[in-house]
N, C-alpha and C. Protein backbone atom coordinates (compact mmCIF):
# COMPACT_ATOMS: atom_id res chain seq x y z
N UNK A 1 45.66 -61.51 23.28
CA UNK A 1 44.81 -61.40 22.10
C UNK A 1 45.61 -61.12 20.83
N UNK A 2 45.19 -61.29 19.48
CA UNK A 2 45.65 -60.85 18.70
C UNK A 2 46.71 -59.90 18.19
N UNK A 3 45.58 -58.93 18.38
CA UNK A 3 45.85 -57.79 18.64
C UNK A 3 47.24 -57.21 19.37
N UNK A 4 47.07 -57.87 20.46
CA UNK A 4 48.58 -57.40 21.37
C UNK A 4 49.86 -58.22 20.52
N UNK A 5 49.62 -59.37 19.87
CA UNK A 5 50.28 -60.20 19.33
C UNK A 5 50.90 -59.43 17.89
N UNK A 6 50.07 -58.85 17.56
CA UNK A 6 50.55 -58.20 16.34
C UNK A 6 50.84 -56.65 16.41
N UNK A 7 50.98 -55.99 17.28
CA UNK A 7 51.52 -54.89 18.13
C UNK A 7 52.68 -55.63 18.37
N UNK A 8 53.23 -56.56 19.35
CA UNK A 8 54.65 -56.72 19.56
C UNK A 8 55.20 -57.58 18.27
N UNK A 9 54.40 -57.91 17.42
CA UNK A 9 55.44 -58.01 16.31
C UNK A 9 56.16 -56.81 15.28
N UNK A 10 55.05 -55.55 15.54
CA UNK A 10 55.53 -54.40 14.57
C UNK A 10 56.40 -53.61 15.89
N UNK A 11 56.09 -53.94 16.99
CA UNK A 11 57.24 -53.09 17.56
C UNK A 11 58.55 -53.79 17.49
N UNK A 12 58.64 -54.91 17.66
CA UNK A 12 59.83 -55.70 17.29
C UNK A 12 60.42 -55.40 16.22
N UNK A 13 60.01 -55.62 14.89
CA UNK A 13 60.41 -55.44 13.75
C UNK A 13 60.86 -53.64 13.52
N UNK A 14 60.24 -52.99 14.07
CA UNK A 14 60.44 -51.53 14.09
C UNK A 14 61.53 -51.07 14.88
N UNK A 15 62.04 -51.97 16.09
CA UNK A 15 63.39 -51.98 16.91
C UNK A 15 64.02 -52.60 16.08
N UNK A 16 64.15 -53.51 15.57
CA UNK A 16 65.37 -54.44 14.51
C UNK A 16 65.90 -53.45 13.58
N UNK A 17 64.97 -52.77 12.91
CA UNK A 17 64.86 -52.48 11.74
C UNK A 17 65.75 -50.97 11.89
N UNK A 18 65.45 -50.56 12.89
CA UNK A 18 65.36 -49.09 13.51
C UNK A 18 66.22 -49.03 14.80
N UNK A 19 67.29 -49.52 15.08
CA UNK A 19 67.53 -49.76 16.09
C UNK A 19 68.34 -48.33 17.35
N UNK A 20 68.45 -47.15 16.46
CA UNK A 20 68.93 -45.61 16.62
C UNK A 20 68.65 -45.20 15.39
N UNK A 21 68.42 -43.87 16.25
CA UNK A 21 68.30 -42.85 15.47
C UNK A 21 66.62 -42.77 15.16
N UNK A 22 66.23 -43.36 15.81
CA UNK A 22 64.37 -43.14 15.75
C UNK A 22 63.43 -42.88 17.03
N UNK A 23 62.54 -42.28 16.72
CA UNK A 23 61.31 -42.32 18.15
C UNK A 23 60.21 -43.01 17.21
N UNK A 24 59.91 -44.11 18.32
CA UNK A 24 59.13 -44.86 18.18
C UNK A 24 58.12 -44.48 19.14
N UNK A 25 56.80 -44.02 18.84
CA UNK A 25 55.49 -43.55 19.47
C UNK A 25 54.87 -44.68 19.17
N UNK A 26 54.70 -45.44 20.72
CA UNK A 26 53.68 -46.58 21.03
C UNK A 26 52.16 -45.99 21.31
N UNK A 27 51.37 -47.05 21.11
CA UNK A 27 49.98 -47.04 21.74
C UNK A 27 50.14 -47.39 23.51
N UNK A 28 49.49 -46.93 24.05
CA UNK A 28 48.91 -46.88 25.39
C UNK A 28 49.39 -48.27 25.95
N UNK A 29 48.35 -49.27 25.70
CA UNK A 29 48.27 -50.75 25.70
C UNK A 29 49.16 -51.27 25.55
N UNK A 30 50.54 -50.84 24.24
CA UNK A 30 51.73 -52.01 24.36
C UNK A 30 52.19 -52.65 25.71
N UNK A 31 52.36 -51.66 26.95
CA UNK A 31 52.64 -52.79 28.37
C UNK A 31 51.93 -53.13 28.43
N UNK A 32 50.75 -53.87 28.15
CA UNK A 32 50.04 -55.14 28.07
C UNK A 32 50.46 -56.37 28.19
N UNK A 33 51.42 -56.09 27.13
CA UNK A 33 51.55 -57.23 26.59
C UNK A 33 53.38 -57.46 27.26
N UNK A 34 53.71 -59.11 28.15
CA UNK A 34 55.19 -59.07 28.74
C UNK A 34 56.11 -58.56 27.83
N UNK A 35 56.02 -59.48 26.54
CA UNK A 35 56.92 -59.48 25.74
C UNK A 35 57.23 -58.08 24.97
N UNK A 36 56.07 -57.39 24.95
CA UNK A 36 56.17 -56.24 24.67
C UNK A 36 56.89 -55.37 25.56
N UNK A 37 56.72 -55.55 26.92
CA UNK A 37 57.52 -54.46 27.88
C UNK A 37 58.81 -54.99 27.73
N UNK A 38 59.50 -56.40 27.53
CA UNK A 38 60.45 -56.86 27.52
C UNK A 38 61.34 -56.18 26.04
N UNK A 39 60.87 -56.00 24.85
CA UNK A 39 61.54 -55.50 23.64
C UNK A 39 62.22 -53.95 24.36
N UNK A 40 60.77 -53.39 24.87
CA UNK A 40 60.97 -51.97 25.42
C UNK A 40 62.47 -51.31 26.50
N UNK A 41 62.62 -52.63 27.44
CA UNK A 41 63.38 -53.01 28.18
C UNK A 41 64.57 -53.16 27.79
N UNK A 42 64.92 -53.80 26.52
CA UNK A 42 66.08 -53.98 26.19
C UNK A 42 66.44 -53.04 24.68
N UNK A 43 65.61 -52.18 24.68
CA UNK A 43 66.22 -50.99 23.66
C UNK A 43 66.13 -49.79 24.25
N UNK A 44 66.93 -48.88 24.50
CA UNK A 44 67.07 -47.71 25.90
C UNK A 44 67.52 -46.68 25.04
N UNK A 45 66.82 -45.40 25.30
CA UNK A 45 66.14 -44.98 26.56
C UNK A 45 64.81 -45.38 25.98
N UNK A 46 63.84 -45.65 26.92
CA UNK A 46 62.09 -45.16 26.67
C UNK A 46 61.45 -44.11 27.71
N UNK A 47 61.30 -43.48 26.62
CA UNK A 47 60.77 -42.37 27.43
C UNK A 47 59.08 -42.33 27.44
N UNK A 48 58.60 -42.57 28.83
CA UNK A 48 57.32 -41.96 28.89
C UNK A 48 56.22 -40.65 29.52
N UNK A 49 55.82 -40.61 27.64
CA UNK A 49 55.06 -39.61 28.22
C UNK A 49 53.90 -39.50 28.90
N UNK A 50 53.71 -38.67 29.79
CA UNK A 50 52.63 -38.61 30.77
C UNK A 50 51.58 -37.10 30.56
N UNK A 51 50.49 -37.58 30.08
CA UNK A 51 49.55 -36.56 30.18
C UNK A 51 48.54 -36.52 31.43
N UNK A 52 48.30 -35.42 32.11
CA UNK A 52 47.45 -35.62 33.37
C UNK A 52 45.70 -36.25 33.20
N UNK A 53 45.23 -37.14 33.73
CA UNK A 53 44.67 -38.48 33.75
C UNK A 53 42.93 -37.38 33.51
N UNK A 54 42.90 -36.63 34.24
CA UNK A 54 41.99 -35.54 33.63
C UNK A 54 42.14 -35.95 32.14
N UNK A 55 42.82 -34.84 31.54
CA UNK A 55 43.23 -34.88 29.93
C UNK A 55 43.13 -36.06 29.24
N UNK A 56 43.09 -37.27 29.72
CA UNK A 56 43.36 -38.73 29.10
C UNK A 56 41.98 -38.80 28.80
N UNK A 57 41.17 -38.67 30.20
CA UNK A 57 39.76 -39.09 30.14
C UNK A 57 38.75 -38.64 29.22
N UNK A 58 39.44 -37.11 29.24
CA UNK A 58 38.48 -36.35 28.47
C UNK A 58 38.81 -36.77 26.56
N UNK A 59 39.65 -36.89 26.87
CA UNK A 59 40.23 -37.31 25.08
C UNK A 59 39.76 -38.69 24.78
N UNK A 60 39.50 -39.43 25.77
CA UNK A 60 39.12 -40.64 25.30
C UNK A 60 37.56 -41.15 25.86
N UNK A 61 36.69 -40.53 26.41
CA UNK A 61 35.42 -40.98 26.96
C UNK A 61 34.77 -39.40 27.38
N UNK A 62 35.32 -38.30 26.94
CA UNK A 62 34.41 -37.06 27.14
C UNK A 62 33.48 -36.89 25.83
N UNK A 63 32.66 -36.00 26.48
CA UNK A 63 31.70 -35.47 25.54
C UNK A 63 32.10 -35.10 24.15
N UNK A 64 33.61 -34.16 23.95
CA UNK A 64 34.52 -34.27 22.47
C UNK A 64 35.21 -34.97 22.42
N UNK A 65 35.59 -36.60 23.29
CA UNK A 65 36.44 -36.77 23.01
C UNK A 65 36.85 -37.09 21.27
N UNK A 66 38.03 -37.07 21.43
CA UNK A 66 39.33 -37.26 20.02
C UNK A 66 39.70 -38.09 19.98
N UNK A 67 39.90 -38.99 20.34
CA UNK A 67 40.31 -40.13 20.17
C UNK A 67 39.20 -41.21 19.65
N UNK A 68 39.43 -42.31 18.82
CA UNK A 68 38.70 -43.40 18.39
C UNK A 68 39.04 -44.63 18.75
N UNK A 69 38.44 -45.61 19.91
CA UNK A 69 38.78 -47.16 20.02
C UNK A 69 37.87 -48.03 20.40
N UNK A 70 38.40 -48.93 20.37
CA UNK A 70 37.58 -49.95 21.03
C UNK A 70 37.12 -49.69 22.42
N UNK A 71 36.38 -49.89 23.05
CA UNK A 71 35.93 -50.08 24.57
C UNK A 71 36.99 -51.02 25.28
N UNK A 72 37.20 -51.01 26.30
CA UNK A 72 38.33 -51.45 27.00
C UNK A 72 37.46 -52.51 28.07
N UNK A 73 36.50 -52.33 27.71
CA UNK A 73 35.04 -53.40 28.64
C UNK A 73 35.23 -53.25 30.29
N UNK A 74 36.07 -52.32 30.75
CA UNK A 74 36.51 -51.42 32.18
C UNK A 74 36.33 -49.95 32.29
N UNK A 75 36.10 -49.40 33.15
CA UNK A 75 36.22 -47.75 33.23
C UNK A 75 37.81 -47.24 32.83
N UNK A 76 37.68 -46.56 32.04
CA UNK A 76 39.24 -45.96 31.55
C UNK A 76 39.94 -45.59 32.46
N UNK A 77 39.50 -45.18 33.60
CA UNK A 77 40.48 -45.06 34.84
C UNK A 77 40.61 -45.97 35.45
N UNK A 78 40.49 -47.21 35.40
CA UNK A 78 40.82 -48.50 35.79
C UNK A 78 42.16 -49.00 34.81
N UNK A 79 41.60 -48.63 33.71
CA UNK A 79 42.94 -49.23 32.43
C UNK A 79 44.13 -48.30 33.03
N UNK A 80 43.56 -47.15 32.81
CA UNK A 80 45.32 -46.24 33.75
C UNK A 80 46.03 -46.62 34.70
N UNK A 81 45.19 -46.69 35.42
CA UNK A 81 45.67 -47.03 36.83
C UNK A 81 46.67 -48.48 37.09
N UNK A 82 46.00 -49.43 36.10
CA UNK A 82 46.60 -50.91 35.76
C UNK A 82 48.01 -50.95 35.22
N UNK A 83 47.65 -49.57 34.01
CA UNK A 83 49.06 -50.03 33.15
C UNK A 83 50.49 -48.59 34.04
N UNK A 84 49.90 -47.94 34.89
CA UNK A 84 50.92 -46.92 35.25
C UNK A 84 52.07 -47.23 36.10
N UNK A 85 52.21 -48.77 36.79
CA UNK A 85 53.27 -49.58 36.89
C UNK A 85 53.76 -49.98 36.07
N UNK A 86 53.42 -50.60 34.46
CA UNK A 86 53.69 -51.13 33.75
C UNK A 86 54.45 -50.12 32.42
N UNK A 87 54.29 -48.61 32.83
CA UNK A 87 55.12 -47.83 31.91
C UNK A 87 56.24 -47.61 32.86
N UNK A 88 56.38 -47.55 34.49
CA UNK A 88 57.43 -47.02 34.53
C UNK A 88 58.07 -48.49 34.97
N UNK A 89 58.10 -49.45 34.73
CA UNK A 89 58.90 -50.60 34.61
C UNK A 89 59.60 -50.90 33.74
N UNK A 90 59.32 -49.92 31.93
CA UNK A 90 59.61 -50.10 30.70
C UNK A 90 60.44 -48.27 31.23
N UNK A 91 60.29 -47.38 31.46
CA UNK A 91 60.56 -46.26 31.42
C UNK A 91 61.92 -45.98 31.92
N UNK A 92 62.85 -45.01 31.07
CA UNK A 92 64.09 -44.49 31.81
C UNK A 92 64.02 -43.11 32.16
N UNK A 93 62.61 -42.37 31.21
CA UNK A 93 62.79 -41.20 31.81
C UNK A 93 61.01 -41.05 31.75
N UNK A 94 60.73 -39.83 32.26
CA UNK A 94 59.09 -39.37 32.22
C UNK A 94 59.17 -37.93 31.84
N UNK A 95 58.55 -37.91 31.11
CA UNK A 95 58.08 -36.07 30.59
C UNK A 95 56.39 -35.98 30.83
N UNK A 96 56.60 -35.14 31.52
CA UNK A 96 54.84 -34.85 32.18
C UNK A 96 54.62 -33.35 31.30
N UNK A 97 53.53 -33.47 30.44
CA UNK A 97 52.75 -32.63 29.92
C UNK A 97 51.57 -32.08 31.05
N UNK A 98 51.93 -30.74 31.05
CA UNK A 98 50.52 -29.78 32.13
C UNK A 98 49.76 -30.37 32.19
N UNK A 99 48.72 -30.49 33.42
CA UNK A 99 47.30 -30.67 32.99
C UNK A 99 46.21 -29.60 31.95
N UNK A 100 45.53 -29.71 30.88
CA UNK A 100 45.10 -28.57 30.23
C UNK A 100 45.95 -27.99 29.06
N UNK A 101 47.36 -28.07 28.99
CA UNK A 101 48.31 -28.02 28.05
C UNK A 101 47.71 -28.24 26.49
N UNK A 102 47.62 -27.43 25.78
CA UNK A 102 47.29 -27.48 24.74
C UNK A 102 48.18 -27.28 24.11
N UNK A 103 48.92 -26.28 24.02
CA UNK A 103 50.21 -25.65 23.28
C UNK A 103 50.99 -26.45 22.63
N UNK A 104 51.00 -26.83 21.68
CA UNK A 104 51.79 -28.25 21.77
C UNK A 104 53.49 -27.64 21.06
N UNK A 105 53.49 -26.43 20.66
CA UNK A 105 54.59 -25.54 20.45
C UNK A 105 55.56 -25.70 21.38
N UNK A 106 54.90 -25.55 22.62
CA UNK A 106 55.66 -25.50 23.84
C UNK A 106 55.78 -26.25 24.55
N UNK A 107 55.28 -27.97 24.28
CA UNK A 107 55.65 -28.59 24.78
C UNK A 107 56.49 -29.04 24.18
N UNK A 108 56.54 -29.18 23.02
CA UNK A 108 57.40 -29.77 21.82
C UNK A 108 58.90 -29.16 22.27
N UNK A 109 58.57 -27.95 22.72
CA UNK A 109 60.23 -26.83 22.72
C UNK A 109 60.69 -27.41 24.13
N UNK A 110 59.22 -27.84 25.31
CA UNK A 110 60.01 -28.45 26.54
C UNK A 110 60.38 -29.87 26.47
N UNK A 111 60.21 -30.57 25.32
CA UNK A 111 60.60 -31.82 25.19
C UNK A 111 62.25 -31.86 24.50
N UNK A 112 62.31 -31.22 24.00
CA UNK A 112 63.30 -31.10 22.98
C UNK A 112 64.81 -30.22 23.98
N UNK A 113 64.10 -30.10 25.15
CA UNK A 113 65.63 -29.49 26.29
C UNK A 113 65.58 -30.59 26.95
């Protein structure tokens, strides 16, 4: 779709452009798209982060959730489940955030060792 089409053009251009010395925070969806896991693939490290699938759900289809998107026209735990081969195929490392983890002080301080 589009959409994915113009996602791997700003991640492209954002690796060219940026090629060290940056963190680049993707959307969810970029392994969607091949060509997209393929940019990912050939600029190292990518690190993904992992929030526990609880926490995902609730941020994105709970009663508060926080987050704002489109409908995914699937149960959101179907979209997880789809793309969680498809991050660690792009992935060199994983940082798992608690389940419930709010602190973001302290995750920030466990990301940063």
């Amino acid at each position: 779709p589009a959409f994915r089409d113009a996602e791997r053009a700003l991640l492209a251009d954002a690796l060219r452009t940026r090629p060290t010395g940056a963190v680049l925070s993707c959307g969810g969806g970029v392994v969607e798209h091949e060509a997209s896991r393929a940019l990912l693939r050939a600029h190292r490290p990518v690190i993904h982060v992992v929030k526990a699938t609880a926490d995902v759900l609730a941020a994105l289809d709970g009663e508060g959730a926080t987050v704002r998107r489109p409908s995914y026209g699937e149960p959101t735990s179907a979209v997880l489940e789809r793309r969680m081969p498809l991050y660690a195929e792009c992935a060199d490392f994983t940082f798992t955030i608690r389940e419930r983890d709010a602190d973001w002080a302290s995750v920030s301080a466990d990301f940063a060792r």
